[in-house]
C-alpha atoms as a PDB file:
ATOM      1  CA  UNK A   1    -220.541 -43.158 321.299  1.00  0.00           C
ATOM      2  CA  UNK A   2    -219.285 -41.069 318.401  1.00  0.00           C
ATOM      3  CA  UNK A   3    -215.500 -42.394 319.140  1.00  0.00           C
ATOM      4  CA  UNK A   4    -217.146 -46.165 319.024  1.00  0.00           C
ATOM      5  CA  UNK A   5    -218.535 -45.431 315.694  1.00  0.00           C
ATOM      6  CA  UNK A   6    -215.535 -43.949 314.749  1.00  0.00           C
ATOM      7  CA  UNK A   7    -213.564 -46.860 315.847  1.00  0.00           C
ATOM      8  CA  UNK A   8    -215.887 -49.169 313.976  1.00  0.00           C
ATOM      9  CA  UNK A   9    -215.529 -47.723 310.827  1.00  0.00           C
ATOM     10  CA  UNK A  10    -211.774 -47.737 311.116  1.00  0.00           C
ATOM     11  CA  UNK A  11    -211.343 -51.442 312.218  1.00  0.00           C
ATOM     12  CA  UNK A  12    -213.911 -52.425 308.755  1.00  0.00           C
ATOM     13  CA  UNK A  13    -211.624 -50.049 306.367  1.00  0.00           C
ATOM     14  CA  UNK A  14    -208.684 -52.118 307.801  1.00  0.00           C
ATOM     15  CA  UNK A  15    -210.211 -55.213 307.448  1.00  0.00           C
ATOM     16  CA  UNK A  16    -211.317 -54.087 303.891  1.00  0.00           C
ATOM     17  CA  UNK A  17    -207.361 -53.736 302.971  1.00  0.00           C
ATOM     18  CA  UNK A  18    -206.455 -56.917 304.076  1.00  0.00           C
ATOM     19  CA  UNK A  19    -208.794 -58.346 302.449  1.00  0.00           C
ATOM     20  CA  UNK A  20    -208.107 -56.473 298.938  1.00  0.00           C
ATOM     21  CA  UNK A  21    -204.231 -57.744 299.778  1.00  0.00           C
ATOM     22  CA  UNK A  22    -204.785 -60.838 300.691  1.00  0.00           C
ATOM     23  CA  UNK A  23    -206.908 -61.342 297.185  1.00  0.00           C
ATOM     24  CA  UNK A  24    -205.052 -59.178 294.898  1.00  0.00           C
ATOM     25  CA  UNK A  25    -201.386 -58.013 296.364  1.00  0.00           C
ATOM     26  CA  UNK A  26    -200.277 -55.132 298.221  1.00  0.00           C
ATOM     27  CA  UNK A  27    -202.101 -52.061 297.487  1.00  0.00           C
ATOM     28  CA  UNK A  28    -199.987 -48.653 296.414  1.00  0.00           C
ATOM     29  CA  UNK A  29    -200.513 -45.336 297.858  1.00  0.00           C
ATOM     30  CA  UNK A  30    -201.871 -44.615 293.752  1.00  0.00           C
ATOM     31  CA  UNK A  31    -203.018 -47.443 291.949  1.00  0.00           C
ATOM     32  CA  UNK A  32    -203.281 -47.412 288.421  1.00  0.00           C
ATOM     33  CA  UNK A  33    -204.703 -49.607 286.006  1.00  0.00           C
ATOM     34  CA  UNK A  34    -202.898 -52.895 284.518  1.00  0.00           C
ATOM     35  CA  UNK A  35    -202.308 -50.797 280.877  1.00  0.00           C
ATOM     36  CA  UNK A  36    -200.920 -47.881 282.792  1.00  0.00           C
ATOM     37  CA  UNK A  37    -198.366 -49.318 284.489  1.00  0.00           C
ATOM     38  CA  UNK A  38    -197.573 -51.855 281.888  1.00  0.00           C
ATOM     39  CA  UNK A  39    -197.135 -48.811 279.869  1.00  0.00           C
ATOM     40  CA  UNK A  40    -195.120 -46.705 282.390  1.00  0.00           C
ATOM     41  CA  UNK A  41    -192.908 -49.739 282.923  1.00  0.00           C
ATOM     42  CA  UNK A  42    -192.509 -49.584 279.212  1.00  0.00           C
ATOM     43  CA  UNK A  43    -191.412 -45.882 279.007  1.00  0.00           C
ATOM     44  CA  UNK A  44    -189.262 -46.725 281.895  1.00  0.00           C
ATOM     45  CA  UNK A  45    -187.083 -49.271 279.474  1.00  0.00           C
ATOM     46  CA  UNK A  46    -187.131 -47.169 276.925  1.00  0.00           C
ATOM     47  CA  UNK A  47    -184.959 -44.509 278.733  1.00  0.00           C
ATOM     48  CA  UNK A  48    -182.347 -47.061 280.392  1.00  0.00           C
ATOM     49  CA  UNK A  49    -182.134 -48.493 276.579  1.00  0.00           C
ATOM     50  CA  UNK A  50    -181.342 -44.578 275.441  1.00  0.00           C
ATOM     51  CA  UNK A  51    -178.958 -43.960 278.633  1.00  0.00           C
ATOM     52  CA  UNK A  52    -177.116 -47.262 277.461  1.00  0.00           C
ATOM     53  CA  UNK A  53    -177.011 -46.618 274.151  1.00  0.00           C
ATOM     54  CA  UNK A  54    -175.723 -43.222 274.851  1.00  0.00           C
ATOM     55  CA  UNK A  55    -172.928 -44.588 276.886  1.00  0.00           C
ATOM     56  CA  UNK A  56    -172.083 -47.253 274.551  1.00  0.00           C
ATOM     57  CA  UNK A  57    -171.958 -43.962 271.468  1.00  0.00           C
ATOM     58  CA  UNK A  58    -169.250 -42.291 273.662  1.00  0.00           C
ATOM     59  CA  UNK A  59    -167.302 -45.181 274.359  1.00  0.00           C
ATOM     60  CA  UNK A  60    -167.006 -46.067 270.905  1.00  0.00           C
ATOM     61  CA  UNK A  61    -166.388 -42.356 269.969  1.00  0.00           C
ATOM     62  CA  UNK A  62    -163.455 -42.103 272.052  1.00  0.00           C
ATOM     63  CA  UNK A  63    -162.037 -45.600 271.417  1.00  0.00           C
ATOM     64  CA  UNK A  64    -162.619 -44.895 267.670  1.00  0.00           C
ATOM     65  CA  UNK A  65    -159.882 -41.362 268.914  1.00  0.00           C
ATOM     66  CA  UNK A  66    -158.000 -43.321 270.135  1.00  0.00           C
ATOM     67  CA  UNK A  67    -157.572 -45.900 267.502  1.00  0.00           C
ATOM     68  CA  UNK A  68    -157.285 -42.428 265.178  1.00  0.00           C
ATOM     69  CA  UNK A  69    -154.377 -40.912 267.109  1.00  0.00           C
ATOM     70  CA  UNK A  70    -152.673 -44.757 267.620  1.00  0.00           C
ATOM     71  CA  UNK A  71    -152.970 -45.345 263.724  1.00  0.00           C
ATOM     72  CA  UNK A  72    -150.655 -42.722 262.763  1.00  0.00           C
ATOM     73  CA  UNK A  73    -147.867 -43.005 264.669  1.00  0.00           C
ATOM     74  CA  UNK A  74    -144.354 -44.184 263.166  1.00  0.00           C
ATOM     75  CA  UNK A  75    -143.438 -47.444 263.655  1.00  0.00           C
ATOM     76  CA  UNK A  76    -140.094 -49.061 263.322  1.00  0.00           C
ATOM     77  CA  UNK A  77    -138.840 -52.769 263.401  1.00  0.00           C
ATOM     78  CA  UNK A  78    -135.398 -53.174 265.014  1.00  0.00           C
ATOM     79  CA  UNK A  79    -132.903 -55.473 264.056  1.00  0.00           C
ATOM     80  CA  UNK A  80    -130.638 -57.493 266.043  1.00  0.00           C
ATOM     81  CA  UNK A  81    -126.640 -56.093 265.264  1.00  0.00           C
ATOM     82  CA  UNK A  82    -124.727 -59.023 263.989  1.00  0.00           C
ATOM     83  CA  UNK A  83    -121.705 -58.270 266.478  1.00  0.00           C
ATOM     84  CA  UNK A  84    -121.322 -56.103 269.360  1.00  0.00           C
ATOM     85  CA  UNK A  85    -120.770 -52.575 267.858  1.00  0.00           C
ATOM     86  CA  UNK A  86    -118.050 -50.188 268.445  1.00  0.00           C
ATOM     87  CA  UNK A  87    -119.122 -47.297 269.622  1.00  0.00           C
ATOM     88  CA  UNK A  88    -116.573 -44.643 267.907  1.00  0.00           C
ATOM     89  CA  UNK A  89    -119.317 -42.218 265.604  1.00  0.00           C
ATOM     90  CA  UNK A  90    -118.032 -44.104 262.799  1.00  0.00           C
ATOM     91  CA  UNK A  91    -120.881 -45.990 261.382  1.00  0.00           C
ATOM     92  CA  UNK A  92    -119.219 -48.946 259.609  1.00  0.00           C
ATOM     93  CA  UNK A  93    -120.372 -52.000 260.719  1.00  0.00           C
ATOM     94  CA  UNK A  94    -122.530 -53.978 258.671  1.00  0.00           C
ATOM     95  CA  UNK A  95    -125.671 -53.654 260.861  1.00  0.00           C
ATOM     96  CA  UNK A  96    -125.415 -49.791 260.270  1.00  0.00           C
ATOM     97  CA  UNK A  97    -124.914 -49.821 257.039  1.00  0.00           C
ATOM     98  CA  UNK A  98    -128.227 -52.176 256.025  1.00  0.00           C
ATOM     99  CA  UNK A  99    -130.517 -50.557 258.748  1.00  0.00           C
ATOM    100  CA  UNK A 100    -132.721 -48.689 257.097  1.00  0.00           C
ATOM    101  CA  UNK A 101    -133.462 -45.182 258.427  1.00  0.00           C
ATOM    102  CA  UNK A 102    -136.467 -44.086 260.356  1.00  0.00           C
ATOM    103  CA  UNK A 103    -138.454 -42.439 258.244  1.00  0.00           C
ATOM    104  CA  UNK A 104    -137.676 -38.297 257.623  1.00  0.00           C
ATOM    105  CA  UNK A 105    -137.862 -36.213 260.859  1.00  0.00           C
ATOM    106  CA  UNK A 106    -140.740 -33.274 260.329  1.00  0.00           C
ATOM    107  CA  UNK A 107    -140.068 -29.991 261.157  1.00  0.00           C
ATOM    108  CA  UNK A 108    -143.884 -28.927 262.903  1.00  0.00           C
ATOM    109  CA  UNK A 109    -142.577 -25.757 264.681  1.00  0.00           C
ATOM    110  CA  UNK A 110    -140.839 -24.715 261.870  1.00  0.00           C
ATOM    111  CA  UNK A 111    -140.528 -21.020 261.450  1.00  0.00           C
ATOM    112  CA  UNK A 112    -137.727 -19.472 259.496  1.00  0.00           C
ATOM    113  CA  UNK A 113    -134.364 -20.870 258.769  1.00  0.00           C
ATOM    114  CA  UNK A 114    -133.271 -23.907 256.807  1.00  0.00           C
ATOM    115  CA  UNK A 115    -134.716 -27.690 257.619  1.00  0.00           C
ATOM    116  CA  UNK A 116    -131.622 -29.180 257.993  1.00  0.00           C
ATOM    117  CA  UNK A 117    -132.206 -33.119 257.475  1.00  0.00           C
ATOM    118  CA  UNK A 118    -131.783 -35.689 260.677  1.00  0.00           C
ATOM    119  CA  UNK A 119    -130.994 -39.823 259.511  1.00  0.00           C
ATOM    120  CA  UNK A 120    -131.562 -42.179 262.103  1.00  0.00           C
ATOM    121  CA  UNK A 121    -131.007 -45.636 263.173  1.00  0.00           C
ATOM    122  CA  UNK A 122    -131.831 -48.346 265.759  1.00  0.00           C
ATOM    123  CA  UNK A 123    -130.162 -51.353 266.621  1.00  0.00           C
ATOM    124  CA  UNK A 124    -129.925 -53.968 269.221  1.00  0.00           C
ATOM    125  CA  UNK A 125    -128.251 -57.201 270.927  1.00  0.00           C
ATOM    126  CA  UNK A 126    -128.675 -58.916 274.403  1.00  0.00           C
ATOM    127  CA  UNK A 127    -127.030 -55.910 276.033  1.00  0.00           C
ATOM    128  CA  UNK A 128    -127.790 -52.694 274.031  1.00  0.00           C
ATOM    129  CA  UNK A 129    -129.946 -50.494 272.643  1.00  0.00           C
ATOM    130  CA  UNK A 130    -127.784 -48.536 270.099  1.00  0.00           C
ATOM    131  CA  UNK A 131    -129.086 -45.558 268.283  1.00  0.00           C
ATOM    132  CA  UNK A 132    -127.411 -43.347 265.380  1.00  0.00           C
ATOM    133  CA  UNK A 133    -128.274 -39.868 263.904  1.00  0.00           C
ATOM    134  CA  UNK A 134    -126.823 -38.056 261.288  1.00  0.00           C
ATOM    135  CA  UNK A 135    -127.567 -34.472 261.569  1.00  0.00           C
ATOM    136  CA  UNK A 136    -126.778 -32.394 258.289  1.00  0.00           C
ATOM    137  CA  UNK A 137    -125.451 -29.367 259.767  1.00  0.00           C
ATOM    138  CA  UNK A 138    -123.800 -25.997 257.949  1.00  0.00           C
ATOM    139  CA  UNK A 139    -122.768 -24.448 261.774  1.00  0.00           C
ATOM    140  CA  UNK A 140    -122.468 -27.302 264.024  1.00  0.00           C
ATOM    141  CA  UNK A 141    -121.944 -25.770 267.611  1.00  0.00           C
ATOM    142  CA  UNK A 142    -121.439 -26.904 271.214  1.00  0.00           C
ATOM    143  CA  UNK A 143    -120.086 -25.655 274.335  1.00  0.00           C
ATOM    144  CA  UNK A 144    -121.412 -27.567 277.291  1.00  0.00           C
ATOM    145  CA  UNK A 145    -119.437 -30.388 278.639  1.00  0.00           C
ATOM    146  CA  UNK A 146    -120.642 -31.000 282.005  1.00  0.00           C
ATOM    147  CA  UNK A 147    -122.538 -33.954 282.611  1.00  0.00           C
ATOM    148  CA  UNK A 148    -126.759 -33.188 283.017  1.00  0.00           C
ATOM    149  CA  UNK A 149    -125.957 -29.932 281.637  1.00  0.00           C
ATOM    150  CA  UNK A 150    -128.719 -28.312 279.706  1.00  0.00           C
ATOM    151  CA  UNK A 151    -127.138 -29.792 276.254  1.00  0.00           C
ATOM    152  CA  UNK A 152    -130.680 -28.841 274.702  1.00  0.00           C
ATOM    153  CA  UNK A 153    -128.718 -24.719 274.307  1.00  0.00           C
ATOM    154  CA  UNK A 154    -126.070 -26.829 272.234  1.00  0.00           C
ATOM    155  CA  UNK A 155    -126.590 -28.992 268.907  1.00  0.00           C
ATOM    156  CA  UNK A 156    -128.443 -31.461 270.042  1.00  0.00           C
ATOM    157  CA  UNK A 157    -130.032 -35.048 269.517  1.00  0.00           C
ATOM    158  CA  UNK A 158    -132.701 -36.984 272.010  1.00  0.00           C
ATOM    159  CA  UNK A 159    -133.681 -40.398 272.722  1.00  0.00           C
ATOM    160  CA  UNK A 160    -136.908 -40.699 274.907  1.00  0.00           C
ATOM    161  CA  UNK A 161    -138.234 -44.305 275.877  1.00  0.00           C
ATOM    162  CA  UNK A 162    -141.233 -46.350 277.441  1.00  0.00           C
ATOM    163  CA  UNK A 163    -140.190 -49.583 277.866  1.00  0.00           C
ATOM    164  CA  UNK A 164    -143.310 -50.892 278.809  1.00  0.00           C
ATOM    165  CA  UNK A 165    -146.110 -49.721 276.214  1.00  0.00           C
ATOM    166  CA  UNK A 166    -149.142 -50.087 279.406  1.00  0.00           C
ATOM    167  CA  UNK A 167    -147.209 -47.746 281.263  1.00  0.00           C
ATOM    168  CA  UNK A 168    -145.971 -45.144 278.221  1.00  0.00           C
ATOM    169  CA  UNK A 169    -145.793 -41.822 281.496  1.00  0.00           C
ATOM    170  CA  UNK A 170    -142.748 -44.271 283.114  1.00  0.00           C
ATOM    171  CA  UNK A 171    -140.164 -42.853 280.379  1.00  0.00           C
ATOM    172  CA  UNK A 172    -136.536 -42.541 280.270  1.00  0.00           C
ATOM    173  CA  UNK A 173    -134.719 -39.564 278.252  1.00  0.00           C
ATOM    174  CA  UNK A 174    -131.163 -39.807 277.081  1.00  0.00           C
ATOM    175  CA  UNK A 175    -129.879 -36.196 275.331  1.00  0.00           C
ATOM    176  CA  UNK A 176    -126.978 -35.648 273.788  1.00  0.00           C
ATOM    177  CA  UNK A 177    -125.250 -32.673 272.385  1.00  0.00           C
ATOM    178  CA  UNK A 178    -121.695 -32.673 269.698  1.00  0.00           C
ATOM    179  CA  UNK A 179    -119.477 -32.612 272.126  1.00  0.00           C
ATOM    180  CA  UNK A 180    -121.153 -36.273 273.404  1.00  0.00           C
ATOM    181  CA  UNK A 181    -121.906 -34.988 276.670  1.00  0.00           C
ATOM    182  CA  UNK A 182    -125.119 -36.531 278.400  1.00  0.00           C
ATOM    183  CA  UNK A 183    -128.176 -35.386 280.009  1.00  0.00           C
ATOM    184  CA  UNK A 184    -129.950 -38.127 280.977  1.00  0.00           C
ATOM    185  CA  UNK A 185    -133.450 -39.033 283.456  1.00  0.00           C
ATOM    186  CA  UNK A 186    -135.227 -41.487 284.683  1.00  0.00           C
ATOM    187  CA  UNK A 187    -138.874 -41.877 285.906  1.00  0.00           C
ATOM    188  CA  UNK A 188    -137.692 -43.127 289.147  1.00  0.00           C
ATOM    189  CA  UNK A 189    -136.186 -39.885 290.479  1.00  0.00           C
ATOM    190  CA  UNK A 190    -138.728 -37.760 289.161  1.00  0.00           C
ATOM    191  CA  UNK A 191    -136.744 -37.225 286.514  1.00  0.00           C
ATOM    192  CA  UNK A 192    -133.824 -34.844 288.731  1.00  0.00           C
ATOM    193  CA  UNK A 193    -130.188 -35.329 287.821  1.00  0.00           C
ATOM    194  CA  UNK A 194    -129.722 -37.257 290.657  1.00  0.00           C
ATOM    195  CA  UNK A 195    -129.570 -40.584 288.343  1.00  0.00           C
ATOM    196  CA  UNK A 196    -126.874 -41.167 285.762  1.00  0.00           C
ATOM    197  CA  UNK A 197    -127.497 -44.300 283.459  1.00  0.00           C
ATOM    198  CA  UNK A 198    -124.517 -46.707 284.475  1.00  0.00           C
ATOM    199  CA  UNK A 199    -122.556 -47.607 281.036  1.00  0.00           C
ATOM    200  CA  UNK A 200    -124.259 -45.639 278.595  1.00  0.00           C
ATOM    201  CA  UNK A 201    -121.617 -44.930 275.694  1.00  0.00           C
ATOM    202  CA  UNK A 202    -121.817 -41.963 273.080  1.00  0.00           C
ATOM    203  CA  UNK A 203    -118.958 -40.550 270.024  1.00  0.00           C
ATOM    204  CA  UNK A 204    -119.647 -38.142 268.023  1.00  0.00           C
ATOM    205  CA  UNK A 205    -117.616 -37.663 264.550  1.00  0.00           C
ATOM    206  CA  UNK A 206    -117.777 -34.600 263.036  1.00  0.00           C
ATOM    207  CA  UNK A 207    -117.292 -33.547 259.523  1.00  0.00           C
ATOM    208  CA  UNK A 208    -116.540 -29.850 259.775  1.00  0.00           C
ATOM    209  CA  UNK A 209    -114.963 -27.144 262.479  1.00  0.00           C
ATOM    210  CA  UNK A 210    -116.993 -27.174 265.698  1.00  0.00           C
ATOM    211  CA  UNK A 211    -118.151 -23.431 266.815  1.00  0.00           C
ATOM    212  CA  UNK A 212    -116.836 -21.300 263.857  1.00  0.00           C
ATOM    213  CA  UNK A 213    -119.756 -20.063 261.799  1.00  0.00           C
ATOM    214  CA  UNK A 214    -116.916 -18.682 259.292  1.00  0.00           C
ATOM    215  CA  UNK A 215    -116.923 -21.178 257.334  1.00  0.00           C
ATOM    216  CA  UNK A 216    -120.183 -24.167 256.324  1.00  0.00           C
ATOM    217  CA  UNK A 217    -119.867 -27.369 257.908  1.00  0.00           C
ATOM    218  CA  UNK A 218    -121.390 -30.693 256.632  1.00  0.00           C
ATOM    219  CA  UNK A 219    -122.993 -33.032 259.457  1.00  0.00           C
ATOM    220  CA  UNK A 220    -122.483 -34.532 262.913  1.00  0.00           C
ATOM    221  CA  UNK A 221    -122.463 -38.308 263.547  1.00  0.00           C
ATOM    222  CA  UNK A 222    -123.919 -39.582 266.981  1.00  0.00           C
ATOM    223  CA  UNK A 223    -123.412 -43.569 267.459  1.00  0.00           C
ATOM    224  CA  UNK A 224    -125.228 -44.674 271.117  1.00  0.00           C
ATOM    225  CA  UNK A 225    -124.895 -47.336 273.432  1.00  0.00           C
ATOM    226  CA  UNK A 226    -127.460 -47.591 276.035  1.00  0.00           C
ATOM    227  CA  UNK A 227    -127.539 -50.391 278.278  1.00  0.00           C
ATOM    228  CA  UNK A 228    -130.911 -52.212 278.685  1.00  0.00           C
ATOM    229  CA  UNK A 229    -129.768 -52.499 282.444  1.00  0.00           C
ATOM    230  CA  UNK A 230    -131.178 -49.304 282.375  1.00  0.00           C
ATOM    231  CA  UNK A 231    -134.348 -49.765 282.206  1.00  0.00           C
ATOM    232  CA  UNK A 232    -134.747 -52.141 285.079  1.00  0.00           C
ATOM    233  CA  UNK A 233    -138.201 -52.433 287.412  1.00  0.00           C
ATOM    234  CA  UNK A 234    -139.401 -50.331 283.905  1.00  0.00           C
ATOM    235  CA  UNK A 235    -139.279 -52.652 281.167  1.00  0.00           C
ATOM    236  CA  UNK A 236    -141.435 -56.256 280.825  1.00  0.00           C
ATOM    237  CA  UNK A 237    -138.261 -58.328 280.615  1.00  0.00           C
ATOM    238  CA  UNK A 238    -134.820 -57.895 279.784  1.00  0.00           C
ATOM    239  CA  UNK A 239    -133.328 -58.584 276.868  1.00  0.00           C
ATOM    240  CA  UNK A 240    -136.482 -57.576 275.269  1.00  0.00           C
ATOM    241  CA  UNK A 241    -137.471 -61.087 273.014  1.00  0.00           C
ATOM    242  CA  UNK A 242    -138.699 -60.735 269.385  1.00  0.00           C
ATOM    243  CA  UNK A 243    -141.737 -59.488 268.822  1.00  0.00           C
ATOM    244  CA  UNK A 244    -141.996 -57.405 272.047  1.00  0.00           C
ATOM    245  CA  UNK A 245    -142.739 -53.539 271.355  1.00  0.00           C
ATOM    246  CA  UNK A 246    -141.527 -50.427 273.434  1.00  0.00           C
ATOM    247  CA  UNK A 247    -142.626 -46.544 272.259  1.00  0.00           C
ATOM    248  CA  UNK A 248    -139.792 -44.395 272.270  1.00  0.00           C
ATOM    249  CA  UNK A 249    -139.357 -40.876 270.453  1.00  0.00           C
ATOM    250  CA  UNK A 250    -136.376 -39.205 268.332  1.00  0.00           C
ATOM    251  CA  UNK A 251    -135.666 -35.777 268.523  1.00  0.00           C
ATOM    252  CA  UNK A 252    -133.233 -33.062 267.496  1.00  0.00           C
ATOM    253  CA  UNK A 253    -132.956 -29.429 269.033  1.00  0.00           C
ATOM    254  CA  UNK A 254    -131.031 -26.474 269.128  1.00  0.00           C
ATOM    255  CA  UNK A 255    -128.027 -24.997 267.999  1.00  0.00           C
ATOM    256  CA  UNK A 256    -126.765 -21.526 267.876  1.00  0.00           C
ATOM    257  CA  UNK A 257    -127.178 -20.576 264.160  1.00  0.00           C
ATOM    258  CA  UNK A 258    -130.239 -22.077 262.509  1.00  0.00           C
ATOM    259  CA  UNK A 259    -131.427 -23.359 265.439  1.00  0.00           C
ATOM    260  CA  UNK A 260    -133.323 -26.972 264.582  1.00  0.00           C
ATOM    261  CA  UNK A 261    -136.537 -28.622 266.216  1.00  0.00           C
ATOM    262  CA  UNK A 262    -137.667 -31.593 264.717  1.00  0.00           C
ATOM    263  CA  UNK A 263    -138.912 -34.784 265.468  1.00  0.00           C
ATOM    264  CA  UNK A 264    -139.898 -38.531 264.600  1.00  0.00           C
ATOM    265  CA  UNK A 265    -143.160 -39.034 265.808  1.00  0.00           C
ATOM    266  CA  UNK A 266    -145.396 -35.728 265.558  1.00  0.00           C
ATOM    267  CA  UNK A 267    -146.266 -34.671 269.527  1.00  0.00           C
ATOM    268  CA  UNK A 268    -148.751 -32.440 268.241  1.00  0.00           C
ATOM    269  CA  UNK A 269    -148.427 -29.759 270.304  1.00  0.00           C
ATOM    270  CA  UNK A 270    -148.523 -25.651 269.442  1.00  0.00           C
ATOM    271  CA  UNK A 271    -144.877 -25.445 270.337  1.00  0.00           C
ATOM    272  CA  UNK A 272    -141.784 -27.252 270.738  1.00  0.00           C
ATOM    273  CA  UNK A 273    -142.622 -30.174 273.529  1.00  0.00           C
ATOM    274  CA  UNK A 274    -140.650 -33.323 273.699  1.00  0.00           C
ATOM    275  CA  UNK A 275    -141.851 -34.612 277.073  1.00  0.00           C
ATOM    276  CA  UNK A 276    -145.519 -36.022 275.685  1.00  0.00           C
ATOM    277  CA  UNK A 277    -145.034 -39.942 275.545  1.00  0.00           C
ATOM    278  CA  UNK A 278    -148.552 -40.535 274.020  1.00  0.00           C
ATOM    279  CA  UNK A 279    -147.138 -39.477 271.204  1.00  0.00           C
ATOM    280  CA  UNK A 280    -144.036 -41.790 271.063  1.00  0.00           C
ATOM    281  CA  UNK A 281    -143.807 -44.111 268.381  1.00  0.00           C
ATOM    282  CA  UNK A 282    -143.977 -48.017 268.372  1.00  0.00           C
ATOM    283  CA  UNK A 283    -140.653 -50.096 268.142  1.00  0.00           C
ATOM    284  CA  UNK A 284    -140.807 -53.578 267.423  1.00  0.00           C
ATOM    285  CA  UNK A 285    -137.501 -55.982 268.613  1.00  0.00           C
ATOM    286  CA  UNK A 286    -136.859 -58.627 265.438  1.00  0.00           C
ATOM    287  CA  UNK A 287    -134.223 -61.319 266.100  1.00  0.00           C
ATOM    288  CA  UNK A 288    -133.745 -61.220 262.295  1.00  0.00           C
ATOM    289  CA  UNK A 289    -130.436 -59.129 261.436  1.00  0.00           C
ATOM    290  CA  UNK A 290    -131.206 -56.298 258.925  1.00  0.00           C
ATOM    291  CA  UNK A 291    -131.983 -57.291 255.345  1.00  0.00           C
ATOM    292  CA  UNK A 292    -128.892 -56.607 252.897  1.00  0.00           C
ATOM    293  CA  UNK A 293    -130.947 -54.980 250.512  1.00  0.00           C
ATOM    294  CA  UNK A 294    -131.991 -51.802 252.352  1.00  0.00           C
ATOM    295  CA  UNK A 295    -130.666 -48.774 251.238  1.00  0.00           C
ATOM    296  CA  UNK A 296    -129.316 -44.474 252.540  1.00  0.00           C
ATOM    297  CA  UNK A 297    -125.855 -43.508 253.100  1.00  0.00           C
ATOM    298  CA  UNK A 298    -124.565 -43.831 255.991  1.00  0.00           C
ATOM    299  CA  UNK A 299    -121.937 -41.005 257.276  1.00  0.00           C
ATOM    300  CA  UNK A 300    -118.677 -41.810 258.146  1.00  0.00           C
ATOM    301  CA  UNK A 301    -117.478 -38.726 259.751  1.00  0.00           C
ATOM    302  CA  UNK A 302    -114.032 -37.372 259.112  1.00  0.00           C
ATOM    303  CA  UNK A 303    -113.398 -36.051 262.905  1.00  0.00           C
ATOM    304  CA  UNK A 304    -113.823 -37.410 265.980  1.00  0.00           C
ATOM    305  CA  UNK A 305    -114.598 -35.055 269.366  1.00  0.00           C
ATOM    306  CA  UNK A 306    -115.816 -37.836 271.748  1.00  0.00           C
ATOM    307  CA  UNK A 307    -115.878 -41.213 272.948  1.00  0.00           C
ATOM    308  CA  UNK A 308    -117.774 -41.420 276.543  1.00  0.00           C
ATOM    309  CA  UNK A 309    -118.696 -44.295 278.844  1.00  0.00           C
ATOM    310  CA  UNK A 310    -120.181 -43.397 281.867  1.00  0.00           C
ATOM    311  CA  UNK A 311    -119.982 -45.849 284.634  1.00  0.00           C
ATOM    312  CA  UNK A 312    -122.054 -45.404 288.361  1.00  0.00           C
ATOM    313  CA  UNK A 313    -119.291 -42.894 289.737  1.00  0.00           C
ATOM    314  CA  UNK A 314    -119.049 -40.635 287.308  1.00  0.00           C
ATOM    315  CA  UNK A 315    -120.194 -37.509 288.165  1.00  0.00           C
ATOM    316  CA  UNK A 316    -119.692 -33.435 287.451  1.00  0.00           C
END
């Protein structure tokens, strides 16, 4: 008897609940009032408005970094070379001499020792991206003639570049020490010497006695060549077309008296680092040749110690 009861009073609680559903909606485990919930769904808002707006702050912090660290790098516009140039360390063509320079090189590891100055230039055509430096230099020295040889011990000058500014890690970097002999690497190798640049071309005209600290010197002329074939499956397009931009980075290092670190675009680090391509500058190809009017002597180096093109097979 007790279970019918029982049973009884369970089959009219049900059919109390379906008919509280069936009149006002499914019924929670806790039901609150209307102003309750309306207020919980409030507080609810509130929180994924904060979370949002939270997100939104760091996204704008860190894009407002990045813009920071973007807005002070160098920049450079470079012109097209109104003839092929030839490459023999003697800067005399036209082009050369109404480039302007890059602006100073900055000396952030600088320690002891003399800043000795570093003046260079950019070029290009359909087939080249040429590059100059003149390095003031009172004890220009260089031993190392072996091709991928660690030319950074010598006197030395450095041409890193992204040709494709999405992709700034894919870098190439072209070193060269007084004697013109290359180091050179490309991303596709993970940077090992396995890859030589085909048809790169580097002289170097000296104006002083290479390796005798007896006496001062004056400065080193490097004149460049570097094929844009080089930068194939890398770059956007080749020939680059006016208005396209590339980062690249300028560098000189080493040298066995007074040994020199300095650099075009800051990399910002504690110590000397060259390998940080967030930190290369911006290059801008013009089509227009470079005006007449700019201005800064341009060596013309007394002695010439090298005149290098290196073609697929040559190797050390």
């Amino acid at each position: 008897m007790r279970d019918v009861e029982r049973r009884g009073i369970k089959g009219l609680a049900m059919n109390r609940d379906v008919a509280l559903s069936r009149a006002c909606g499914p019924l929670s485990i806790c039901s609150v009032p209307a102003s309750l919930a309306s207020t919980a769904r409030s507080e609810c808002m509130l929180r994924k408005i904060e979370r949002w707006t939270m997100r939104i702050c760091v996204c704008l912090v860190c894009l407002a970094v990045q813009v920071k660290a973007q807005s002070d790098l160098p920049s450079y516009t470079v012109h097209r070379a109104d003839t092929q140039n030839t490459i023999d360390g003697v800067l005399d063509e036209a082009s050369w001499r109404d480039a302007r320079p890059v602006r100073p090189f900055i000396f952030p590891w600088h320690e002891s020792g003399e800043q000795e100055p570093t003046e260079a230039r950019l070029l290009w055509d359909d087939r080249f991206l040429y590059v100059s430096f003149v390095a003031s230099d009172q004890h220009i020295s260089a031993t190392l003639r072996n091709r991928d040889a660690a030319v950074s011990r010598d006197d030395a000058v450095e041409v890193f570049v992204a040709p494709d500014t999405a992709n700034v890690d894919d870098y190439f970097n072209f070193e060269f020490n007084a004697l013109g002999t290359i180091l050179d690497r490309s991303p596709r190798d993970g940077r090992s010497s396995s890859w030589n640049a085909p048809g790169v071309e580097v002289a170097i005209t000296i104006e002083g006695t290479l390796n005798d600290d007896s006496d001062t010197d004056d400065r080193w002329t490097t004149e460049i060549a570097i094929p844009f074939a080089s930068f194939e499956e890398y770059a956007p397009r080749l020939p680059p077309a006016a208005g396209d931009e590339w980062r690249l980075n300028l560098y000189r290092i080493g040298g066995k008296t007074n040994p020199q670190f300095s650099v075009w675009s800051d990399t910002q680090t504690e110590k000397p680092q060259y390998h940080v391509p967030s930190r290369f500058g911006l290059v801008r190809f013009s089509e227009s040749r470079p005006p007449s009017t700019a201005v800064g002597a341009v060596s013309l180096g007394t002695l010439k110690v090298g005149l290098r093109e290196e073609r697929p097979h040559d190797r050390d």
